[in-house]
N, C-alpha and C. Protein backbone atom coordinates (compact mmCIF):
# COMPACT_ATOMS: atom_id res chain seq x y z
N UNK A 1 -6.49 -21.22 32.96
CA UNK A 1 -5.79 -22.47 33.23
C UNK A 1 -6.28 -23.52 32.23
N UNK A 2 -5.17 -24.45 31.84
CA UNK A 2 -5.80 -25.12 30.69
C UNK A 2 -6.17 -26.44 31.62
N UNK A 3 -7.14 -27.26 30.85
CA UNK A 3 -7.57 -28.47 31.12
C UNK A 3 -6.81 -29.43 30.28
N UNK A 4 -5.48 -30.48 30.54
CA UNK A 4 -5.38 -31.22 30.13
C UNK A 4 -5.61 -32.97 30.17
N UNK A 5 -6.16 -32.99 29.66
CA UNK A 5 -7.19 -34.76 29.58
C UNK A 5 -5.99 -35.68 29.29
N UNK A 6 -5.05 -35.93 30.36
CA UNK A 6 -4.11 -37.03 30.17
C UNK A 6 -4.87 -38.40 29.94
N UNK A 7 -4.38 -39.09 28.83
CA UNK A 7 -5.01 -40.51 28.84
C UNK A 7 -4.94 -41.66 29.54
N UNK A 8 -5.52 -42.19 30.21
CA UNK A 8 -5.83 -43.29 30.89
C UNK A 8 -6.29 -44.71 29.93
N UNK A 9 -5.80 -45.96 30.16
CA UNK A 9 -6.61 -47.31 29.89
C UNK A 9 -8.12 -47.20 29.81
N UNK A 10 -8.52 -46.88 30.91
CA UNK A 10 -9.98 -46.94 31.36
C UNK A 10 -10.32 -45.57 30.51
N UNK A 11 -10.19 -44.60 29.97
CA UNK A 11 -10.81 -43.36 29.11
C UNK A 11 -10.51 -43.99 27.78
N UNK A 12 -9.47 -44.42 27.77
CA UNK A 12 -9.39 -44.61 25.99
C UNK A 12 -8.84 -46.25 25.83
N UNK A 13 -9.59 -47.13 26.30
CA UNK A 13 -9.00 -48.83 25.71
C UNK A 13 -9.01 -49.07 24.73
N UNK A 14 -9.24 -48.45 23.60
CA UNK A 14 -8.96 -49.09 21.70
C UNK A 14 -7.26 -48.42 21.93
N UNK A 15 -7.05 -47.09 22.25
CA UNK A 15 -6.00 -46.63 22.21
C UNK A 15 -4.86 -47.33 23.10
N UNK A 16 -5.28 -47.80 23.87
CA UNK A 16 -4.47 -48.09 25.05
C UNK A 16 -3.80 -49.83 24.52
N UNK A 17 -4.83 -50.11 23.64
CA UNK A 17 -4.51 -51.55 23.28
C UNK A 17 -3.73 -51.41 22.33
N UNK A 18 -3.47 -49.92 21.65
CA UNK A 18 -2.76 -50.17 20.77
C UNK A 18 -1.30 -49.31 20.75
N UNK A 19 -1.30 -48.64 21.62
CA UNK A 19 -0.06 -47.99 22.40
C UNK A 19 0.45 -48.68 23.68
N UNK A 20 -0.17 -48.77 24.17
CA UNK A 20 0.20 -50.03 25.91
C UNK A 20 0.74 -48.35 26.93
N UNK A 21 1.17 -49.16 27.85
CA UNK A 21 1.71 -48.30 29.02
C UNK A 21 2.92 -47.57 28.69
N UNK A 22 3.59 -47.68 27.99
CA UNK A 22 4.85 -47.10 27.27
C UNK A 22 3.99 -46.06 26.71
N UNK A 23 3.48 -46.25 25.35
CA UNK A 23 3.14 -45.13 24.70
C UNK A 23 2.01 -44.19 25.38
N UNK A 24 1.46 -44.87 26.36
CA UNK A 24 0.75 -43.57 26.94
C UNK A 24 1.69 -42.42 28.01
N UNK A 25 2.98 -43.24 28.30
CA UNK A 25 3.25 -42.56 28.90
C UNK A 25 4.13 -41.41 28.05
N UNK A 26 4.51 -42.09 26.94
CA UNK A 26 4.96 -40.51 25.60
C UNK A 26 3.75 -39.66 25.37
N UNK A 27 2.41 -40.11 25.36
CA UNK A 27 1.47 -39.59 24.97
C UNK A 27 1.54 -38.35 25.83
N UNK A 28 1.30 -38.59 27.18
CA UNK A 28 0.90 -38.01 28.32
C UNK A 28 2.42 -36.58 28.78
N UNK A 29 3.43 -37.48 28.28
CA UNK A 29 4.72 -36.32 28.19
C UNK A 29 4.37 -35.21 26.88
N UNK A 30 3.69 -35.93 25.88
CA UNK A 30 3.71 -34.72 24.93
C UNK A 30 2.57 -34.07 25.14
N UNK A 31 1.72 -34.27 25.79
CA UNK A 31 0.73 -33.61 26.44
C UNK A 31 1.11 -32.34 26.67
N UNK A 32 2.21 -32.07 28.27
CA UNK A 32 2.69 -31.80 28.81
C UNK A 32 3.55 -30.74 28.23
N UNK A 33 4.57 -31.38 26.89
CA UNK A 33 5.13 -30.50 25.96
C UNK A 33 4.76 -29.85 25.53
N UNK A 34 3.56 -30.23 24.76
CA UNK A 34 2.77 -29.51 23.85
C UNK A 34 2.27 -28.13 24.53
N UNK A 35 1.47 -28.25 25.62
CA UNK A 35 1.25 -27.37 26.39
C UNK A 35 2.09 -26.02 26.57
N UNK A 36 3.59 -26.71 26.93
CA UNK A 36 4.11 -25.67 27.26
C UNK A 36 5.19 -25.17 25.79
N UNK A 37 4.99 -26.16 24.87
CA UNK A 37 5.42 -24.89 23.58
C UNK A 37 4.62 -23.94 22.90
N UNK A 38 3.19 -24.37 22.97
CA UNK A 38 2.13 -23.38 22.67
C UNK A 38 2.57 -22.44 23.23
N UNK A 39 2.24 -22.18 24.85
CA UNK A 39 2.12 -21.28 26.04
C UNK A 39 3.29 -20.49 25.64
N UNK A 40 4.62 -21.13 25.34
CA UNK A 40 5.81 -20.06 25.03
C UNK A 40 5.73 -19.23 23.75
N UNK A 41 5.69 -20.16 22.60
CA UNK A 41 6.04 -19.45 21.42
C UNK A 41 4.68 -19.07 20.79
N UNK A 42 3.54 -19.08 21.62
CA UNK A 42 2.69 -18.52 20.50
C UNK A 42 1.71 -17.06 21.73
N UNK A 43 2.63 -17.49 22.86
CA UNK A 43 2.66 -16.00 23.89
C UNK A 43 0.79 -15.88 24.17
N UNK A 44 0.25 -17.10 23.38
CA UNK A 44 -1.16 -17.04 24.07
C UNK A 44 -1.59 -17.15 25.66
N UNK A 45 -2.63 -16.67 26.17
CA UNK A 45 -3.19 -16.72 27.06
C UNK A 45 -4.15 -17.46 27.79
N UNK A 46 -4.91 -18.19 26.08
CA UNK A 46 -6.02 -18.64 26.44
C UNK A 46 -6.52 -20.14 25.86
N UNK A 47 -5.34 -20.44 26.33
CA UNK A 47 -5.67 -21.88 25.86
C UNK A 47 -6.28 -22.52 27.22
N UNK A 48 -7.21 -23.50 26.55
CA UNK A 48 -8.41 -23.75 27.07
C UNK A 48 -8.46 -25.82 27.70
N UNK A 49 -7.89 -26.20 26.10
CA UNK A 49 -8.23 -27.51 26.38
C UNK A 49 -6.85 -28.52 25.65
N UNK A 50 -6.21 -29.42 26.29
CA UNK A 50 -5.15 -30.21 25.22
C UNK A 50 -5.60 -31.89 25.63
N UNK A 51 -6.01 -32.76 24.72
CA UNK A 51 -5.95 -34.00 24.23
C UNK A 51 -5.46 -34.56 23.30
N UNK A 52 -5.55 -36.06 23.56
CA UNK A 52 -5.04 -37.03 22.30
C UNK A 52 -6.20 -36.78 21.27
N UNK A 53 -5.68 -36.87 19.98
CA UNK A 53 -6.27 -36.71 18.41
C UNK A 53 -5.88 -38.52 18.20
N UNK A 54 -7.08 -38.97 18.68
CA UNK A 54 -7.02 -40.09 17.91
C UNK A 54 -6.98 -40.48 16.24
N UNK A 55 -7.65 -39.76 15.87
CA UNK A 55 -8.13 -39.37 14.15
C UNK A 55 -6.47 -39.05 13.40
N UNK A 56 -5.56 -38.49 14.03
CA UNK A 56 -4.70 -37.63 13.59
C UNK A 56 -3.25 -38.48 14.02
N UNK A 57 -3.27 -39.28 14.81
CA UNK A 57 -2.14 -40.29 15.22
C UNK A 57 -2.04 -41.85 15.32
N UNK A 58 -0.62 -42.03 14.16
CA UNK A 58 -1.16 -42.87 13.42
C UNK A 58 0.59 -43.52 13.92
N UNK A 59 0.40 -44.95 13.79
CA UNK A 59 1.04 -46.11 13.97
C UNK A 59 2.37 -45.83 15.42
N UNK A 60 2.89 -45.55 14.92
CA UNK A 60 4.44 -44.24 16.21
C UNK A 60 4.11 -42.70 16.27
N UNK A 61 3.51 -42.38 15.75
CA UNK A 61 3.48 -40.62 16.03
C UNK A 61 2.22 -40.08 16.50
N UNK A 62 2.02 -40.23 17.92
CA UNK A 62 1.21 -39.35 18.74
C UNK A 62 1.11 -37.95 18.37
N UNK A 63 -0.25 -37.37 18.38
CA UNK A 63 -0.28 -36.12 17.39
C UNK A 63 -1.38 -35.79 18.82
N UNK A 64 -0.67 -34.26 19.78
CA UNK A 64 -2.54 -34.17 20.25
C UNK A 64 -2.57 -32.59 19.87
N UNK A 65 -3.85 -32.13 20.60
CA UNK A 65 -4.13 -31.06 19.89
C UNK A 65 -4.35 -29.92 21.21
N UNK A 66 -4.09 -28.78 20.90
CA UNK A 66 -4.52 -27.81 22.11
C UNK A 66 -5.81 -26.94 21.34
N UNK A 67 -6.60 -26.82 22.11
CA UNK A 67 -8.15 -25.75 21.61
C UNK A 67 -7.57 -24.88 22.69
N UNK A 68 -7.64 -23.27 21.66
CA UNK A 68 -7.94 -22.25 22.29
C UNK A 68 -9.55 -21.61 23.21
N UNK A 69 -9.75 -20.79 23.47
CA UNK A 69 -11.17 -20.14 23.81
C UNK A 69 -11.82 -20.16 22.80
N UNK A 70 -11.39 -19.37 21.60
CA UNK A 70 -12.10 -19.08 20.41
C UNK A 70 -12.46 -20.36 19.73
N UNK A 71 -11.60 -21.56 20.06
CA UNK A 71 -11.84 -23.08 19.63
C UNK A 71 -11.40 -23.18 18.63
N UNK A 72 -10.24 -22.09 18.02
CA UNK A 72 -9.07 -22.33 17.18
C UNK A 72 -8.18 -23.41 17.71
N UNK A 73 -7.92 -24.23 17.41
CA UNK A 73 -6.43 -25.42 17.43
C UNK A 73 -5.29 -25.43 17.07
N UNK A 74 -4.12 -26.13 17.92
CA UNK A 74 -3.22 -26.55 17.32
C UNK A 74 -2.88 -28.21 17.26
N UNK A 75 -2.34 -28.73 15.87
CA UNK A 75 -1.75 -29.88 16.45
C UNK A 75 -0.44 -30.25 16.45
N UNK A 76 -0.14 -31.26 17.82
CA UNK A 76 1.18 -31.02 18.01
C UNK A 76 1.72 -32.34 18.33
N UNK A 77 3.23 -32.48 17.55
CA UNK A 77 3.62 -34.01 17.44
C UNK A 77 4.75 -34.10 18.15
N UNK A 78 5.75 -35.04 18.46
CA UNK A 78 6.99 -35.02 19.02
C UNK A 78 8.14 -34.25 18.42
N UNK A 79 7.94 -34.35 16.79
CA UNK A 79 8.75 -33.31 16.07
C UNK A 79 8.74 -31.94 16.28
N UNK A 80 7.57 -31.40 16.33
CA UNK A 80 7.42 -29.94 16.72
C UNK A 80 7.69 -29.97 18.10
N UNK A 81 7.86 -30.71 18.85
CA UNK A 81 8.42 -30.59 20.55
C UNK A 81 10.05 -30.28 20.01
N UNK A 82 10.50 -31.39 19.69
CA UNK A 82 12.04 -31.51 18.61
C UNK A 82 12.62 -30.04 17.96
N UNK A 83 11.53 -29.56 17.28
CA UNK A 83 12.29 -28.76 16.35
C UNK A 83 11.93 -27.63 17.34
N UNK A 84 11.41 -27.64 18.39
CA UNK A 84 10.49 -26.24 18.96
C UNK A 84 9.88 -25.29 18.31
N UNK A 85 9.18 -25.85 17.52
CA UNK A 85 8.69 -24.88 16.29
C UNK A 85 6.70 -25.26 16.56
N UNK A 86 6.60 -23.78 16.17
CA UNK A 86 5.00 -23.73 16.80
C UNK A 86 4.34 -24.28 15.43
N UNK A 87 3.44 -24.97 15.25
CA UNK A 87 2.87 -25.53 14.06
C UNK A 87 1.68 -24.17 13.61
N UNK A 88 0.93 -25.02 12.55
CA UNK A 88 0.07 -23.64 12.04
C UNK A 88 -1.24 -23.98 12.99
N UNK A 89 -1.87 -22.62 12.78
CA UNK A 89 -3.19 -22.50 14.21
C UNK A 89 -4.24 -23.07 13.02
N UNK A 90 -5.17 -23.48 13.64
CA UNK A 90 -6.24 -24.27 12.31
C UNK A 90 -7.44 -23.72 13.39
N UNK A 91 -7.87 -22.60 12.11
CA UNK A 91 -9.12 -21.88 12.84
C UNK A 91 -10.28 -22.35 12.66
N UNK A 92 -11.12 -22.02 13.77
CA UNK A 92 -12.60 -22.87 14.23
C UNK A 92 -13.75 -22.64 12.84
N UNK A 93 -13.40 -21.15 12.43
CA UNK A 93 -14.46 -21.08 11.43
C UNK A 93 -15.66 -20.02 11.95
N UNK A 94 -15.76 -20.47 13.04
CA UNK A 94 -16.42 -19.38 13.97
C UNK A 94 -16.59 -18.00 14.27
């Protein structure tokens, strides 16, 4: 079962001041998306963890990321919800 860390005001206030209640609530839908286009098109099992990528989302485009077990990633934006297209896996190194 994955753990997803929907964002809250009170977990993330730099973010929150700069998205407001609107954009967390896209945030928190692509959460949600993200989740379940991984889970379909990449037929994994073991996804582990999905949050906001602060580092990685920038002015309008919420970008979050899903960690597998192995702590391989994906990141995933509203476009790849859009196009339903699975992005590339960005491996841990591990």
């Amino acid at each position: 079962m994955i753990d997803t860390n929907y964002v809250t005001p009170e977990q993330f206030p730099k973010a929150h001041k700069a998205w407001g209640d609107k954009g967390f609530e896209r945030i928190n839908k692509l959460l949600d998306d993200a989740v379940h286009l991984i889970s379909v098109l990449s037929k994994r099992d073991d996804l582990d963890y999905a949050g906001l990528s602060e580092v990685k989302s920038q002015d309008d485009n919420p970008v979050v990321f899903i960690n597998l077990d192995n702590l391989d990633r994906y990141y995933i934006n509203e476009q790849d919800i859009k196009d339903f297209k699975l992005p590339k896996l960005i491996k841990s190194g591990l």
